[in-house]
Every structure is written in structure tokens, then in C-alpha cells.
C-alpha atoms as a PDB file:
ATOM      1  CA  UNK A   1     -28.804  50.190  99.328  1.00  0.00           C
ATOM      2  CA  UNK A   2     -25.859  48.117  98.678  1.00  0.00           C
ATOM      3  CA  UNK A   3     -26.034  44.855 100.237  1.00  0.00           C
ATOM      4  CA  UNK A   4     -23.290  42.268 101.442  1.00  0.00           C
ATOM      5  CA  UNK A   5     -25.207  38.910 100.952  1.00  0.00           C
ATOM      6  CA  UNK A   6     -23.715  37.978  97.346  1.00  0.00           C
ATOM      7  CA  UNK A   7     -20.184  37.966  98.738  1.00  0.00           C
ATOM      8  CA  UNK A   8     -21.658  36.140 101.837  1.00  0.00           C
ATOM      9  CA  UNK A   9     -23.048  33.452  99.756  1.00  0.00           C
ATOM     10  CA  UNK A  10     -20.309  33.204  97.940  1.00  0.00           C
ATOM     11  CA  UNK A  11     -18.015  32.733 100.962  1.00  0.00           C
ATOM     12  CA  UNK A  12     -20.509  29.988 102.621  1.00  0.00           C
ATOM     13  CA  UNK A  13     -20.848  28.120  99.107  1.00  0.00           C
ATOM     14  CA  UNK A  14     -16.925  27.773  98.963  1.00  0.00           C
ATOM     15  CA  UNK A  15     -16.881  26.649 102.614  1.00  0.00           C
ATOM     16  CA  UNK A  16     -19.668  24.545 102.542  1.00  0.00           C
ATOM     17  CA  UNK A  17     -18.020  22.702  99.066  1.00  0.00           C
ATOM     18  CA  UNK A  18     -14.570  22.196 101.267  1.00  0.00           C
ATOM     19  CA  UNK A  19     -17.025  20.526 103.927  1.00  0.00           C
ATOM     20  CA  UNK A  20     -18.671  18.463 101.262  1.00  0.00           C
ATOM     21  CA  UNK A  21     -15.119  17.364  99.765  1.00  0.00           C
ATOM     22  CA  UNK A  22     -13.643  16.398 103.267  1.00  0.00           C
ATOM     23  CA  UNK A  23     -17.468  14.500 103.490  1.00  0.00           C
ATOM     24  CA  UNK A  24     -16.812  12.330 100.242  1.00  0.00           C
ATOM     25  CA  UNK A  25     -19.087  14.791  98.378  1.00  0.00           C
ATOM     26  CA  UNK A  26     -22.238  13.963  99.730  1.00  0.00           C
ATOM     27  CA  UNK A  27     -24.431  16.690  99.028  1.00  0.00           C
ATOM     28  CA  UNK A  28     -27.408  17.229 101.548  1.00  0.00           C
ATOM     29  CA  UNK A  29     -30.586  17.275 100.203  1.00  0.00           C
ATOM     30  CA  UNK A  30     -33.246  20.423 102.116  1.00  0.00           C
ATOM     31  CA  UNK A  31     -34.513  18.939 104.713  1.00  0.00           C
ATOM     32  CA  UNK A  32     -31.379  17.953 105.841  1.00  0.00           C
ATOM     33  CA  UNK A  33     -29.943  21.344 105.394  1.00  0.00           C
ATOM     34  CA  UNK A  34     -33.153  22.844 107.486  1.00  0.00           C
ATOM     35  CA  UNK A  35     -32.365  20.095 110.284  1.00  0.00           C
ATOM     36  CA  UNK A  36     -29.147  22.029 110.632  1.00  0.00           C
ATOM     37  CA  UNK A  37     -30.730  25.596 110.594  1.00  0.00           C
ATOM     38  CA  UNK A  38     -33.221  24.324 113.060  1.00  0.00           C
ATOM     39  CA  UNK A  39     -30.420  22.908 115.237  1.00  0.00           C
ATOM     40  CA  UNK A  40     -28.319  26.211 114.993  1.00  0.00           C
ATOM     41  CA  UNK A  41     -31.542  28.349 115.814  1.00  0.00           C
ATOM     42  CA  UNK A  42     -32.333  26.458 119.210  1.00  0.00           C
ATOM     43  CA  UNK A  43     -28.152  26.722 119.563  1.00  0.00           C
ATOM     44  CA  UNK A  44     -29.142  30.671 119.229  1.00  0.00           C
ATOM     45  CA  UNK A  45     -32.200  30.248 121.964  1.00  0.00           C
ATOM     46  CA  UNK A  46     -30.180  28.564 124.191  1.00  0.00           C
ATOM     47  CA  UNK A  47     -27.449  31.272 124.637  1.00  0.00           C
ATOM     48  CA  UNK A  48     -30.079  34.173 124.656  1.00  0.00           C
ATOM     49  CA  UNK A  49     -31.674  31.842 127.512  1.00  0.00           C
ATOM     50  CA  UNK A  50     -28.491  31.985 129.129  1.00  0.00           C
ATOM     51  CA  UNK A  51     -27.684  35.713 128.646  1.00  0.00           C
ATOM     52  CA  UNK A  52     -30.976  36.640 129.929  1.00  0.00           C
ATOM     53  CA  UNK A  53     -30.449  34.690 133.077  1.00  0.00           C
ATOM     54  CA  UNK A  54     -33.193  32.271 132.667  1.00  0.00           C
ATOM     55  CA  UNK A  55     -31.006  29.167 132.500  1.00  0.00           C
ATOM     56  CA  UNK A  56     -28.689  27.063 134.858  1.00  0.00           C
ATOM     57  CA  UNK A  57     -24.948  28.175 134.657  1.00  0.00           C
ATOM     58  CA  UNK A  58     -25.896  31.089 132.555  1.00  0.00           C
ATOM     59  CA  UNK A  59     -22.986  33.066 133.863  1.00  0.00           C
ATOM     60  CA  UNK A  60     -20.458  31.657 131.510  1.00  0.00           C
ATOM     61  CA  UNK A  61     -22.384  31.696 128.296  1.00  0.00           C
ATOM     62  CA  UNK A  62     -21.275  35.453 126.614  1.00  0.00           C
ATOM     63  CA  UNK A  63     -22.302  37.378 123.575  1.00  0.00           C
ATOM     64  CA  UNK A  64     -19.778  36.605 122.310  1.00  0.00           C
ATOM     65  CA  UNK A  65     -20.763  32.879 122.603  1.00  0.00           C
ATOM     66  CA  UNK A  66     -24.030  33.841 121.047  1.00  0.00           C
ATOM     67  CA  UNK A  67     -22.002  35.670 118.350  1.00  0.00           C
ATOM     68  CA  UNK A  68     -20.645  32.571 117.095  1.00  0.00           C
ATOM     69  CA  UNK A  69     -23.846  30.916 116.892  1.00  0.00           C
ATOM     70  CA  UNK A  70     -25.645  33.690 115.601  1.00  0.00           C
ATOM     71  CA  UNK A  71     -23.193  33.049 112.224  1.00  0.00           C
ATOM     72  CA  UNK A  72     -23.488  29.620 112.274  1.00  0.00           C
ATOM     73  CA  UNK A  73     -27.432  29.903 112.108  1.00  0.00           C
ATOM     74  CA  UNK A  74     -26.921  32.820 109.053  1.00  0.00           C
ATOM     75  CA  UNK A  75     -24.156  30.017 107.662  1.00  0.00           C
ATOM     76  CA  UNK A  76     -26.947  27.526 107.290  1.00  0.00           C
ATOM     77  CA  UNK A  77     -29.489  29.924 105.992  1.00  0.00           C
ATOM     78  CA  UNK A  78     -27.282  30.818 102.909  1.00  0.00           C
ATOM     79  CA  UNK A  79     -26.332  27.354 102.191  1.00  0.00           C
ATOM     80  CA  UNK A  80     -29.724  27.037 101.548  1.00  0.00           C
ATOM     81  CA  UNK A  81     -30.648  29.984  99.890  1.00  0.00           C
ATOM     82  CA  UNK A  82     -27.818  28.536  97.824  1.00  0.00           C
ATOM     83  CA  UNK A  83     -29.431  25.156  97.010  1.00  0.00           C
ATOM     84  CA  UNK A  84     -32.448  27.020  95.885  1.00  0.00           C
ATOM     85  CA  UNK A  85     -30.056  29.474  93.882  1.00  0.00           C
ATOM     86  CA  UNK A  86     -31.595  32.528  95.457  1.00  0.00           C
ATOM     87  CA  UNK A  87     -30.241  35.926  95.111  1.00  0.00           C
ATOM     88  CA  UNK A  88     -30.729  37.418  98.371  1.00  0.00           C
ATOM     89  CA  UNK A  89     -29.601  40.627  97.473  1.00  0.00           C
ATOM     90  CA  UNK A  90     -32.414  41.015  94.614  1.00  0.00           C
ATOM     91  CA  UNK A  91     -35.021  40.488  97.721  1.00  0.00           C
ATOM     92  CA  UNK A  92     -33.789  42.138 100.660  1.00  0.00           C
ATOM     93  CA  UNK A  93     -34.855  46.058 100.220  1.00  0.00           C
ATOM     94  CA  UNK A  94     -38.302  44.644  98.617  1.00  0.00           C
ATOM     95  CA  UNK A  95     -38.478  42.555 101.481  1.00  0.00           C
ATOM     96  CA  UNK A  96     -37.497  45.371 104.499  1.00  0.00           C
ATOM     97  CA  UNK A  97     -40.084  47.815 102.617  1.00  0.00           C
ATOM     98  CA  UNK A  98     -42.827  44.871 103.134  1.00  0.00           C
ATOM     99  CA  UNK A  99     -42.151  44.877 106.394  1.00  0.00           C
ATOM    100  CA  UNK A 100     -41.850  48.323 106.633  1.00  0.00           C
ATOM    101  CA  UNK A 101     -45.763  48.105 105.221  1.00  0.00           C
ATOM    102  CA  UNK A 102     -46.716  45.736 108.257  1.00  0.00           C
ATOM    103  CA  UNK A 103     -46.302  48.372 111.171  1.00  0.00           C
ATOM    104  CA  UNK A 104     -47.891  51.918 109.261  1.00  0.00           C
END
């Protein structure tokens, strides 16, 4: 199976080096990068919260809302896939076919 995630990382490593030059070139050590991934995951909660009617002024949160954060949250998980220099593409099938194992 061919899989997107090398382009993907390449694209979020170039954006996240433009955010790092506009920052002064701080580079964030992990924890600080799982802060964000944290933060974007609850971001991700809170929409499906409000798309499944089980928050206050849920009617003006849309998918398309949850879209957006939905990337964000996979934006912060390559960044740090990239600080560990993983190749997410060498793990994914392996990975799928583990799960795969779980549930036979």
C-alpha cells in the first residue's frame, strides 16, 4: 500500500521551520510539542461534543469546524514524529496488520 505520510511530514517540517523562523528559532523540545497535541486533541473533543449535541451552543460548531482541528491535531503529531525522525510510512501497514491481529 502506498502511503501519503512522507510527503505529509515533509510539508509539516517546512511549515513548522517557517513557524520556528518567525519564532526567533526556538525549537520546542517534546514535551512541549505533546502540550500542543494534547491541546489540539481536547480542541478535537470539544467539536465532536458539539456535533453530537452534548454541549451548549453546539449548533454552530460544523464538521467542517472539526475538520480543521482534526489537521491541526495530525499537524502536531508529525512534527513530532519528526523530532524523533520517524518514518511513518515504514510503520503504518505493520502497524494496521497489528491491529488487524487485536479483533480475530
Amino acid at each position: 500500500m502506498k502511503n501519503p505520510f512522507k510527503e505529509i511530514q515533509k510539508e509539516s517540517e517546512n511549515l513548522n521551520k517557517w513557524i520556528l523562523n518567525k519564532l526567533g528559532n526556538r525549537p520546542y523540545n517534546p514535551y512541549i510539542l505533546l502540550t500542543f497535541l494534547l491541546a489540539e486533541c481536547g480542541e478535537v473533543a470539544d467539536k465532536v461534543r458539539a456535533l453530537e449535541g452534548s454541549r451548549v451552543n453546539s449548533s454552530d460548531v460544523t464538521k467542517d469546524d472539526l475538520a480543521k482541528e482534526i489537521v491541526d491535531a495530525v499537524y502536531n503529531l508529525m512534527i513530532l514524529a519528526n523530532y524523533y525522525s520517524i518514518d511513518l510510512d515504514k510503520y503504518w501497514d505493520k502497524r494496521l496488520g497489528g491491529i488487524k491481529d487485536k479483533f480475530r
